[in-house]
Protein backbone atom coordinates (compact mmCIF):
# COMPACT_ATOMS: atom_id res chain seq x y z
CA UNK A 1 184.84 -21.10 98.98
CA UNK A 2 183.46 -21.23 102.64
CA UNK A 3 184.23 -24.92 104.14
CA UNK A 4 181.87 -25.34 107.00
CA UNK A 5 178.26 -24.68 107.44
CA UNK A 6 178.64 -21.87 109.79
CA UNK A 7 181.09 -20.08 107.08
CA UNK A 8 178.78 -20.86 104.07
CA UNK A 9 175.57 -19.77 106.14
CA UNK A 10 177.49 -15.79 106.86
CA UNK A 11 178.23 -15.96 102.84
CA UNK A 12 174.76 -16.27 102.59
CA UNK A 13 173.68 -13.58 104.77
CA UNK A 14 176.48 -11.74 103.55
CA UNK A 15 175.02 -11.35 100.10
CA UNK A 16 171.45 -10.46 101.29
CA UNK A 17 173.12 -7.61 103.98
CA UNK A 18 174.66 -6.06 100.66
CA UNK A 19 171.73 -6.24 98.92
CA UNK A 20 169.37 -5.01 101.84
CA UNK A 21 172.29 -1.96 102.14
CA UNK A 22 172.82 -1.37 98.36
CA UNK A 23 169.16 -0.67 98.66
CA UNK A 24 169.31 1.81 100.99
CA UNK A 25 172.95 3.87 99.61
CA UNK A 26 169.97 4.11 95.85
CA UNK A 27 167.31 5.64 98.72
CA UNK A 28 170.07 8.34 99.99
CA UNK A 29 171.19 8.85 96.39
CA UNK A 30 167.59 9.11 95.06
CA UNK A 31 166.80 11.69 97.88
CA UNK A 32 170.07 14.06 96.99
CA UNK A 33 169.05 14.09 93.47
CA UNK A 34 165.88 15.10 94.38
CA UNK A 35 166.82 18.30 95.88
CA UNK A 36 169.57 18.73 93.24
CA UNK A 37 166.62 18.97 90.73
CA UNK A 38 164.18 21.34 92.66
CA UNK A 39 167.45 23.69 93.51
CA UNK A 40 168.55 23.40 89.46
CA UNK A 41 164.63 24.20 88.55
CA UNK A 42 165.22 27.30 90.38
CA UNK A 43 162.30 27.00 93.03
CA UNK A 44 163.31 27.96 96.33
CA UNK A 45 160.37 26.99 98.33
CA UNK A 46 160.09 22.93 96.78
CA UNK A 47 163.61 22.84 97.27
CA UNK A 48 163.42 23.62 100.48
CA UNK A 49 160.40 21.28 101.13
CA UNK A 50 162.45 18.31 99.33
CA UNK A 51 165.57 18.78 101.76
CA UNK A 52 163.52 18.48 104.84
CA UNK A 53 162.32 15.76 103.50
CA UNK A 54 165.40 14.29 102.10
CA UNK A 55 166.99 15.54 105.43
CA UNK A 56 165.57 12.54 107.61
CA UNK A 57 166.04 9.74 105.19
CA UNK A 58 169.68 11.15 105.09
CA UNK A 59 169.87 10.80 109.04
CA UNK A 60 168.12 7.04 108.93
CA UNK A 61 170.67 5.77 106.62
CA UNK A 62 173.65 7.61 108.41
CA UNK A 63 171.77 5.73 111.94
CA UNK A 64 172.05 2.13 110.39
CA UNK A 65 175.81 3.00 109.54
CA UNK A 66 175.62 2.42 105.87
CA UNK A 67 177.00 6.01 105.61
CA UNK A 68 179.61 7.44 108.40
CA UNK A 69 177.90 10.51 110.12
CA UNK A 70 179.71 12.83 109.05
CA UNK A 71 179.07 12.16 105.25
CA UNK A 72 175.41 12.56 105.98
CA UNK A 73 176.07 16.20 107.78
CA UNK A 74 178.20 17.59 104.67
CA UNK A 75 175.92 16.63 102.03
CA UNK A 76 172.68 18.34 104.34
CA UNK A 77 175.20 21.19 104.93
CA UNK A 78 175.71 21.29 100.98
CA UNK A 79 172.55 20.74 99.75
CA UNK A 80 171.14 23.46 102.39
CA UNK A 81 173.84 25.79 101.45
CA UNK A 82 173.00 25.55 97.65
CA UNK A 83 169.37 26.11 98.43
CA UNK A 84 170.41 29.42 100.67
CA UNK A 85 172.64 31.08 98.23
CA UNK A 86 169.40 30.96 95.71
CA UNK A 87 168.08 34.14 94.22
């Protein structure tokens, strides 16, 4: 348990921070399964309209560091692949 006031008050922020970025990772997860779903329904053209959308909330999380960069770029290199090798 934190012993002085400064270490109790970064527990406290601690615990919001997590919070605040557990937020955001459901947002980035939310967005991936969101193309997932238009590439499994088969439609090209929403899937492709859901990855440029998904594309920039990928890029804002991977900004505020709550992903590393290069996670970000393999799952829009995935999810862009999947949607190219479509019929």
């Amino acid at each position: 348990m934190a012993n002085t006031a400064q270490a109790r008050k970064r527990a406290r922020q601690a615990v919001e921070q997590r919070a605040h970025n557990m937020s955001l990772r459901s947002t980035l997860r939310t967005a991936i399964k969101r193309v997932i779903k238009a590439i499994e329904a088969g439609d090209k053209a929403a899937a492709a309209a859901s990855l440029q959308a998904s594309t920039s909330v990928i890029d804002r999380i991977a900004d505020k560091k709550i992903i590393h960069k290069n996670k970000a770029a393999r799952h829009k290199s995935r999810l862009a692949q999947a949607i190219k090798s479509m019929a």
